[in-house]
C-alpha atoms as a PDB file:
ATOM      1  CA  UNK A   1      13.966-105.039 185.052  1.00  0.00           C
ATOM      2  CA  UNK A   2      10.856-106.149 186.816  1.00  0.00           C
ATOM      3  CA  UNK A   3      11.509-110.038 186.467  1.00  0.00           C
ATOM      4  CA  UNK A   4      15.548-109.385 188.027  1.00  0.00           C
ATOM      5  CA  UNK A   5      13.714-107.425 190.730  1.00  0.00           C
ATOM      6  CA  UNK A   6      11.379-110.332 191.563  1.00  0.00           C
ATOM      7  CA  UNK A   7      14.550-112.870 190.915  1.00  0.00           C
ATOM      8  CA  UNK A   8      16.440-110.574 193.528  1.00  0.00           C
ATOM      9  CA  UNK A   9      13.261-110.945 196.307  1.00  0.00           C
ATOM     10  CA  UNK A  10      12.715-114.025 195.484  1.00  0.00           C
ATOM     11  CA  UNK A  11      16.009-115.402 196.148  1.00  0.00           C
ATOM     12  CA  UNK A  12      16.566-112.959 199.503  1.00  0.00           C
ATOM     13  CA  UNK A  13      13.145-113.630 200.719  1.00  0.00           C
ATOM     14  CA  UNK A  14      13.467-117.600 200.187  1.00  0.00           C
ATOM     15  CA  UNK A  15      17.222-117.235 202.139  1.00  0.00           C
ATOM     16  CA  UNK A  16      15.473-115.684 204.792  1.00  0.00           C
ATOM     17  CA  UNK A  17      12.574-118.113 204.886  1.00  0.00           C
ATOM     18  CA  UNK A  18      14.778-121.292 204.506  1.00  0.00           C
ATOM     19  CA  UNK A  19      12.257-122.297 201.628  1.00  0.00           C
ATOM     20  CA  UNK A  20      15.364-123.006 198.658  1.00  0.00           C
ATOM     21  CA  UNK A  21      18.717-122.934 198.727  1.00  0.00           C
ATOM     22  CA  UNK A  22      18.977-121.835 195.044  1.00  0.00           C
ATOM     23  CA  UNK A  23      16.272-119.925 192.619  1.00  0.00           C
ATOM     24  CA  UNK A  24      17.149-122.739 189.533  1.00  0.00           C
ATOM     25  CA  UNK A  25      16.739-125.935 191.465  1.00  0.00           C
ATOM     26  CA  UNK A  26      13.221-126.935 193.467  1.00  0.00           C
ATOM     27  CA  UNK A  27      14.152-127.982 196.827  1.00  0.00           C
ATOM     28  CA  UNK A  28      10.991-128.381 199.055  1.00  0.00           C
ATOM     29  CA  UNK A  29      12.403-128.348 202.569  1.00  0.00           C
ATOM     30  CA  UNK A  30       9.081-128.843 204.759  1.00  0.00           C
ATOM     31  CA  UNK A  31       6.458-129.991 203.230  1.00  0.00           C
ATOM     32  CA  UNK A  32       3.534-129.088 205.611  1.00  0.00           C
ATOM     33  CA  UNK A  33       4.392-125.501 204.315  1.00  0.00           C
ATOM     34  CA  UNK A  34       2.313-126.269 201.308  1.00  0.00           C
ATOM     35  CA  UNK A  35      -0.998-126.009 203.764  1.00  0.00           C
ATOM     36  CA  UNK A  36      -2.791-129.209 202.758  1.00  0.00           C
ATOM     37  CA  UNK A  37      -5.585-129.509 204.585  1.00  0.00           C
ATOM     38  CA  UNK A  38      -7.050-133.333 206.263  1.00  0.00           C
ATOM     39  CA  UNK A  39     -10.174-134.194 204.793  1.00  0.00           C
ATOM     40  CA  UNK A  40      -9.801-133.136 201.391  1.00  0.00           C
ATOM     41  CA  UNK A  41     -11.605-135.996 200.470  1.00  0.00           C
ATOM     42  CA  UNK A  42     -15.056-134.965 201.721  1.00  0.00           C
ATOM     43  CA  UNK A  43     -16.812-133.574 198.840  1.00  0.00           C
ATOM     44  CA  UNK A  44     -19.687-131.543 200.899  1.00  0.00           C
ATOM     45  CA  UNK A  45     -16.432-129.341 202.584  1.00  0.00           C
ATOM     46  CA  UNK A  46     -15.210-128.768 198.889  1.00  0.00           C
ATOM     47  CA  UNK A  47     -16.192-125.094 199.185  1.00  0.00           C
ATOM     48  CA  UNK A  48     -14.786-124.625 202.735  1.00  0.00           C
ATOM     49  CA  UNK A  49     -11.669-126.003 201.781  1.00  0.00           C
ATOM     50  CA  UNK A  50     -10.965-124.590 198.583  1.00  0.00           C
ATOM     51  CA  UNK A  51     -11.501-121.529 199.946  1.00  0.00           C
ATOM     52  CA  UNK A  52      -9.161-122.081 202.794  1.00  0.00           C
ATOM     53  CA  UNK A  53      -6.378-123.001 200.905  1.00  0.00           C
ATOM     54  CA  UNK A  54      -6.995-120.160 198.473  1.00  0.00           C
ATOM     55  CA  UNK A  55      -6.951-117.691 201.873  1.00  0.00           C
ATOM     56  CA  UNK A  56      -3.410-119.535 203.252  1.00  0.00           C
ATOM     57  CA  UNK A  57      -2.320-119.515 199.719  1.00  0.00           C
ATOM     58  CA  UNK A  58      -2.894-115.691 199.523  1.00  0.00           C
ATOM     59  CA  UNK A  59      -1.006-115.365 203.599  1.00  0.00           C
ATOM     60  CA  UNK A  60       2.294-116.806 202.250  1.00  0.00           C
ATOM     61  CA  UNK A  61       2.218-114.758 199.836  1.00  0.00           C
ATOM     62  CA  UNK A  62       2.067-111.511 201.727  1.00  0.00           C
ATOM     63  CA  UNK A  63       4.016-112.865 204.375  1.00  0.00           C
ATOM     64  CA  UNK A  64       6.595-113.613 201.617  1.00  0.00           C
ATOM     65  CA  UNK A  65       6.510-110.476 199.866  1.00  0.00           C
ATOM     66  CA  UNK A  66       5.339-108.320 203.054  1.00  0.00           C
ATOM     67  CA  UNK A  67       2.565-106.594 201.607  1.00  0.00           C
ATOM     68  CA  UNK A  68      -1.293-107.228 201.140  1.00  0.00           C
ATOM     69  CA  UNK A  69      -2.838-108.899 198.250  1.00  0.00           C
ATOM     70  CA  UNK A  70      -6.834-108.189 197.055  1.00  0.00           C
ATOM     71  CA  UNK A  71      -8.924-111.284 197.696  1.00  0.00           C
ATOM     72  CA  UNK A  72     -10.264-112.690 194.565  1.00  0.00           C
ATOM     73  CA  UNK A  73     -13.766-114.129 194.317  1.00  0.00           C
ATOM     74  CA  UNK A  74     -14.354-117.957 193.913  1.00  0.00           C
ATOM     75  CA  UNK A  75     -16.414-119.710 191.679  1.00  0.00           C
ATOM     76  CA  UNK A  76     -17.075-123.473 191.527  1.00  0.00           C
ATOM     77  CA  UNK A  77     -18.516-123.443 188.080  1.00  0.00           C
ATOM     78  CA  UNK A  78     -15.768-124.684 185.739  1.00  0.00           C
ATOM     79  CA  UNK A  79     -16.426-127.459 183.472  1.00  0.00           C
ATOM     80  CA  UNK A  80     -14.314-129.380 180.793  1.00  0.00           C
ATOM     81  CA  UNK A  81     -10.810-130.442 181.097  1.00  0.00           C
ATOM     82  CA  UNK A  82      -9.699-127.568 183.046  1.00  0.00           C
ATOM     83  CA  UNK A  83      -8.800-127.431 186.701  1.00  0.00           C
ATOM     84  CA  UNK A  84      -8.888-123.876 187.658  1.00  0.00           C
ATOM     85  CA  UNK A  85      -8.246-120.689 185.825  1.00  0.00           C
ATOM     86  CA  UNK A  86      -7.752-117.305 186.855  1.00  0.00           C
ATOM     87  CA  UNK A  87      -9.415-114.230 185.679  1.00  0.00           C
ATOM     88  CA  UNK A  88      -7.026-111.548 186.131  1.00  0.00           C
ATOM     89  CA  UNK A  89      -8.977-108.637 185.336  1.00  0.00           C
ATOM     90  CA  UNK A  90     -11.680-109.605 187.153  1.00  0.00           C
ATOM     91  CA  UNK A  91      -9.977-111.182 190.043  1.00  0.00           C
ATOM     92  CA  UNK A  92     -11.953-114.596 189.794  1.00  0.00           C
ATOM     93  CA  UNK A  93     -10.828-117.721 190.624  1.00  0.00           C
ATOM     94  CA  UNK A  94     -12.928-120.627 189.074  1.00  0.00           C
ATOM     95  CA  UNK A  95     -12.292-124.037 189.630  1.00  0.00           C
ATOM     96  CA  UNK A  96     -13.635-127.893 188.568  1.00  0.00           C
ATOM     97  CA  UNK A  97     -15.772-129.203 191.207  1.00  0.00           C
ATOM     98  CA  UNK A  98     -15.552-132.547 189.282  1.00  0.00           C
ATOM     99  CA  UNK A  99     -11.513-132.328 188.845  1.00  0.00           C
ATOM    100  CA  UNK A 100     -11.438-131.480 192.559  1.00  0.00           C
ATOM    101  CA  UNK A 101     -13.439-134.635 193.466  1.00  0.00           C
ATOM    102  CA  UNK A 102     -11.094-137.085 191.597  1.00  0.00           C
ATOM    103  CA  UNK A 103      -8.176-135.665 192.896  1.00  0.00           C
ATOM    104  CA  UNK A 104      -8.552-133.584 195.697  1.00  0.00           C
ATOM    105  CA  UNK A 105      -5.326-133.707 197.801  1.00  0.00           C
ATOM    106  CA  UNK A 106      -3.100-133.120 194.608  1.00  0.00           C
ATOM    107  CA  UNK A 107      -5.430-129.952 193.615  1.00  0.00           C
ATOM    108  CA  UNK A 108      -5.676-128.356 197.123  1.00  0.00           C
ATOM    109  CA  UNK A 109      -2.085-128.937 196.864  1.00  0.00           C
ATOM    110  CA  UNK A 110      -1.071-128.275 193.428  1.00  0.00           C
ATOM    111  CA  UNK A 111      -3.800-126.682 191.476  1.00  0.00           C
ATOM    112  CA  UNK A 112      -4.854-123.668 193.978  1.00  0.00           C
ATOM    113  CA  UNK A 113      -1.882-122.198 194.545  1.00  0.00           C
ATOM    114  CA  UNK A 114      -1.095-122.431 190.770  1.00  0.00           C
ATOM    115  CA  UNK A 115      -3.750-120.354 189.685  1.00  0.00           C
ATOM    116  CA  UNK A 116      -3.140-117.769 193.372  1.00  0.00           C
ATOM    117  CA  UNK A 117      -0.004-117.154 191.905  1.00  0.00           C
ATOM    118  CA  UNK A 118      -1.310-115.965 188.217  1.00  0.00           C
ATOM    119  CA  UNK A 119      -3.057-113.417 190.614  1.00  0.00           C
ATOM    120  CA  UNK A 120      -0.173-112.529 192.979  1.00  0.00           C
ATOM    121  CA  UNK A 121       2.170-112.398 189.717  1.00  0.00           C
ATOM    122  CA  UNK A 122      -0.500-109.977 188.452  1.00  0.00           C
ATOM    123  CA  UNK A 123      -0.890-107.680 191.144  1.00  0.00           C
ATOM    124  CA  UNK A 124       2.478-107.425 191.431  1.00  0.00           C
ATOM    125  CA  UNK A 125       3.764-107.137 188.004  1.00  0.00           C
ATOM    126  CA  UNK A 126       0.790-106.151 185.941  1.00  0.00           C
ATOM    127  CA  UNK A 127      -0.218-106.934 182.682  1.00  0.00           C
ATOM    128  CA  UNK A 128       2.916-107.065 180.594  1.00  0.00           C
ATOM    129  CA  UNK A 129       4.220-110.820 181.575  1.00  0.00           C
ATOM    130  CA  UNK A 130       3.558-114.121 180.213  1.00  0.00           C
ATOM    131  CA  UNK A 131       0.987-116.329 181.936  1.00  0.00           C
ATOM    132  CA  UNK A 132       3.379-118.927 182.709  1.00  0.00           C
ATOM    133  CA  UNK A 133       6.640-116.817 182.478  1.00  0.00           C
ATOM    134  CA  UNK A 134       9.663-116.247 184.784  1.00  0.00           C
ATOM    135  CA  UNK A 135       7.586-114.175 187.683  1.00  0.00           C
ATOM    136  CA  UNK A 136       5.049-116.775 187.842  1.00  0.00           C
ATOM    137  CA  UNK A 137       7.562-119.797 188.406  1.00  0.00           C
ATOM    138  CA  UNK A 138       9.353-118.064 190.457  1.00  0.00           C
ATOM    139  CA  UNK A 139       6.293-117.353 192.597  1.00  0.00           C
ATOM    140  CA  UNK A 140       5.693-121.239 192.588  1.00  0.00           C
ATOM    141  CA  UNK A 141       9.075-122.268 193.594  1.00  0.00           C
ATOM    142  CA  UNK A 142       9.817-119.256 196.178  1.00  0.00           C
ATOM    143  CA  UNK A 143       6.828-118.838 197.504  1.00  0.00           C
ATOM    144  CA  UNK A 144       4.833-121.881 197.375  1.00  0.00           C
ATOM    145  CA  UNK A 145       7.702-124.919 197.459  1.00  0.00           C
ATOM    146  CA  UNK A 146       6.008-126.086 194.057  1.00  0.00           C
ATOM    147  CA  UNK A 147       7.148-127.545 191.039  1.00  0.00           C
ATOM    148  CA  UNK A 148       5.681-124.395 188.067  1.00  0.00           C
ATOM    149  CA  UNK A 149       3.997-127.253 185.661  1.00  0.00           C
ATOM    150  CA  UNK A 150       1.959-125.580 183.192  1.00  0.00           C
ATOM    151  CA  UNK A 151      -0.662-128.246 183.372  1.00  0.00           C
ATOM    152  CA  UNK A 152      -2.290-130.602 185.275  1.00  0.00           C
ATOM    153  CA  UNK A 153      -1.872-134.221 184.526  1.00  0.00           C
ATOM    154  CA  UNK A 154      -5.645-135.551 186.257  1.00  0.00           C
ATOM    155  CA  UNK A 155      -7.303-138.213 183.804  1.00  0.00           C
ATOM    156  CA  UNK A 156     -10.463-136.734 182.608  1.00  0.00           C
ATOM    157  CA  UNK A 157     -13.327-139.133 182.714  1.00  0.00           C
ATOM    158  CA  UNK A 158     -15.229-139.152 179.309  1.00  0.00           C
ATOM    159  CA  UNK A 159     -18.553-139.002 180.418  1.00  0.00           C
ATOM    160  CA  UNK A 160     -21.177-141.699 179.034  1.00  0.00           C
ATOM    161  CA  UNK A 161     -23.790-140.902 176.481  1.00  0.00           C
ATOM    162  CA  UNK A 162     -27.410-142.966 175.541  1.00  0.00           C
ATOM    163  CA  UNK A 163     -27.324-142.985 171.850  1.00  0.00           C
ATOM    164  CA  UNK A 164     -31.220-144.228 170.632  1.00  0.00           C
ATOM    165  CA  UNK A 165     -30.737-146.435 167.686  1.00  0.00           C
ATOM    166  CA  UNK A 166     -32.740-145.539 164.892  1.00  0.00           C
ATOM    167  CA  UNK A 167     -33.318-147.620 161.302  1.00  0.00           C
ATOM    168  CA  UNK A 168     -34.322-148.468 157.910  1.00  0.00           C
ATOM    169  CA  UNK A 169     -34.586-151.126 155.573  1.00  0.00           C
ATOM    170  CA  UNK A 170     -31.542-151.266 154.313  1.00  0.00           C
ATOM    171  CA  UNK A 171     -28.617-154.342 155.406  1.00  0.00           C
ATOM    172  CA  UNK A 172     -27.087-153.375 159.001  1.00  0.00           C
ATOM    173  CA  UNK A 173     -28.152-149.853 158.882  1.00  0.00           C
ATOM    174  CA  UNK A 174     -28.031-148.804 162.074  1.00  0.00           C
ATOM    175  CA  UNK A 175     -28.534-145.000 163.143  1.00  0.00           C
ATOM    176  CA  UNK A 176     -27.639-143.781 166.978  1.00  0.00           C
ATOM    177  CA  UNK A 177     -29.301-140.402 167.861  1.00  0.00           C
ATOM    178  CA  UNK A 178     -28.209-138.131 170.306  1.00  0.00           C
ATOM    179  CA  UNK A 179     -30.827-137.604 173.019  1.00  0.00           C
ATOM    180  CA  UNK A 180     -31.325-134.221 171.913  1.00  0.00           C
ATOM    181  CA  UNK A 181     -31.676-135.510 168.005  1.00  0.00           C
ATOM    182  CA  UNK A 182     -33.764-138.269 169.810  1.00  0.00           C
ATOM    183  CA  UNK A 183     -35.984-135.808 171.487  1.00  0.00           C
ATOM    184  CA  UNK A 184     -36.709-133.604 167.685  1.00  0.00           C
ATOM    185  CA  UNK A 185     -37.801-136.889 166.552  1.00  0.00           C
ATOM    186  CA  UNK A 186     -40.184-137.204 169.547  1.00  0.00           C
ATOM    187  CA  UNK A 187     -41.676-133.250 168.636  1.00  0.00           C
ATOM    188  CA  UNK A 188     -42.124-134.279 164.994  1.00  0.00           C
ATOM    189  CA  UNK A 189     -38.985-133.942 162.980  1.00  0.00           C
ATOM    190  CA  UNK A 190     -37.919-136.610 160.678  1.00  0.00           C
ATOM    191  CA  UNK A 191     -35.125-137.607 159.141  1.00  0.00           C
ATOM    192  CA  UNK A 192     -34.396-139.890 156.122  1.00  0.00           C
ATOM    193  CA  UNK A 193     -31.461-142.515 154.939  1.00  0.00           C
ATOM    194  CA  UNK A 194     -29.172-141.187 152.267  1.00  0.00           C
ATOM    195  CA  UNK A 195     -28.887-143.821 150.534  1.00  0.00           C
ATOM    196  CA  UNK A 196     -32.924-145.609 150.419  1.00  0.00           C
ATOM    197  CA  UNK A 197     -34.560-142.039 151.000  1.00  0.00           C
ATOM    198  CA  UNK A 198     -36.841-143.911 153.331  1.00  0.00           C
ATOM    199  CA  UNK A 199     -37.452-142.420 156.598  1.00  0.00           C
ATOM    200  CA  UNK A 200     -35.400-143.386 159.587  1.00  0.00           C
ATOM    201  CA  UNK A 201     -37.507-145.399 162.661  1.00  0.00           C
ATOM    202  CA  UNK A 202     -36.607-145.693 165.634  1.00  0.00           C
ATOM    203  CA  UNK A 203     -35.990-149.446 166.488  1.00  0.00           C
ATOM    204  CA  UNK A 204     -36.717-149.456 170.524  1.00  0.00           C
ATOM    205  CA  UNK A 205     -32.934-150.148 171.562  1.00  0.00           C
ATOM    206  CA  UNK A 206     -30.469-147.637 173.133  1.00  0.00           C
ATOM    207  CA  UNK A 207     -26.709-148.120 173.888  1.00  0.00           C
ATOM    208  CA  UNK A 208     -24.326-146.685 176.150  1.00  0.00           C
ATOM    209  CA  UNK A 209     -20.993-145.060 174.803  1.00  0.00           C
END
């Protein structure tokens, strides 16, 4: 009942609006709607922007449904391969400062609303719907002029590691050690070859992986 309600304002609010002509088929008609913001390249006005775009991302949507939405809180301390993700319980927004850098005009674009509208879908809808489900796409088409992917598609950079070779007498036995394991060795623990039993040295060399 809920998800034909939000089909049903949806589809009247995006006739009125001039955003779609149908609620199956993406159809972005002006594309300054989406709020991108010039710049979005400067990494010391990541903060000022993100939050920008989270703010207009939250005004469409109330202008859209007509009615307010709470303001979530923002935190730029997301690692790994996700871009954002959205608390909803605790109305947080967390995104990838490193994503952000690599592709900045796509997530401004792409990646803030996507997670603003987990939060609108929530507010309005409650618990009881799927994370990506019908409300939520249809939040991202009606509201936003955006395509609902699922994921982002950003190539994540594997980051390089020092390995510290380490070795013993036997043929091409070569060891690399984390720089943590490195560091153990360094405070006194040892470590020995499985197959010689001898204890493993380290050699002086490092590599880069």
């Amino acid at each position: 009942m809920e998800a034909n309600l939000l089909v049903i304002a949806v589809r009247d609010q995006a006739r009125s609006h001039g955003l779609m002509k149908t609620i199956g088929r993406q159809q972005v008609r002006n594309p300054s709607a989406c709020g991108i913001i010039a710049g979005s390249g400067e990494p010391n006005r990541m903060p000022e922007l993100l939050n920008t775009r989270v703010e207009d991302c939250f005004q469409q949507a109330e202008v859209f449904f007509k009615r307010p939405f709470k303001r979530p809180v923002v935190s730029f301390k997301l690692r790994g391969q996700k871009a954002g993700v959205a608390h909803l319980h605790e109305n947080l927004l967390r995104f990838n400062p490193q994503l952000y850098r690599e592709n900045s005009e796509d997530f401004l674009k792409q990646t803030v609303p996507h997670e603003v509208a987990h939060l609108v879908a929530h507010q309005l809808f409650g618990e009881r719907i799927s994370p990506h489900g019908e409300e939520w796409q249809l939040i991202m088409r009606g509201v936003y002029e955006l395509p609902p992917n699922r994921c982002h598609t950003y190539a994540i950079k594997r980051r390089s590691a020092t390995r510290y070779i380490y070795r013993c007498p036997c043929p091409d036995s070569d060891f690399p050690f984390s720089a943590q394991r490195h560091a153990l060795v360094k405070q006194g623990r040892g470590y020995l070859c499985r197959r010689c039993r001898n204890p493993l040295v380290f050699s002086g060399l490092t590599r880069v992986e």
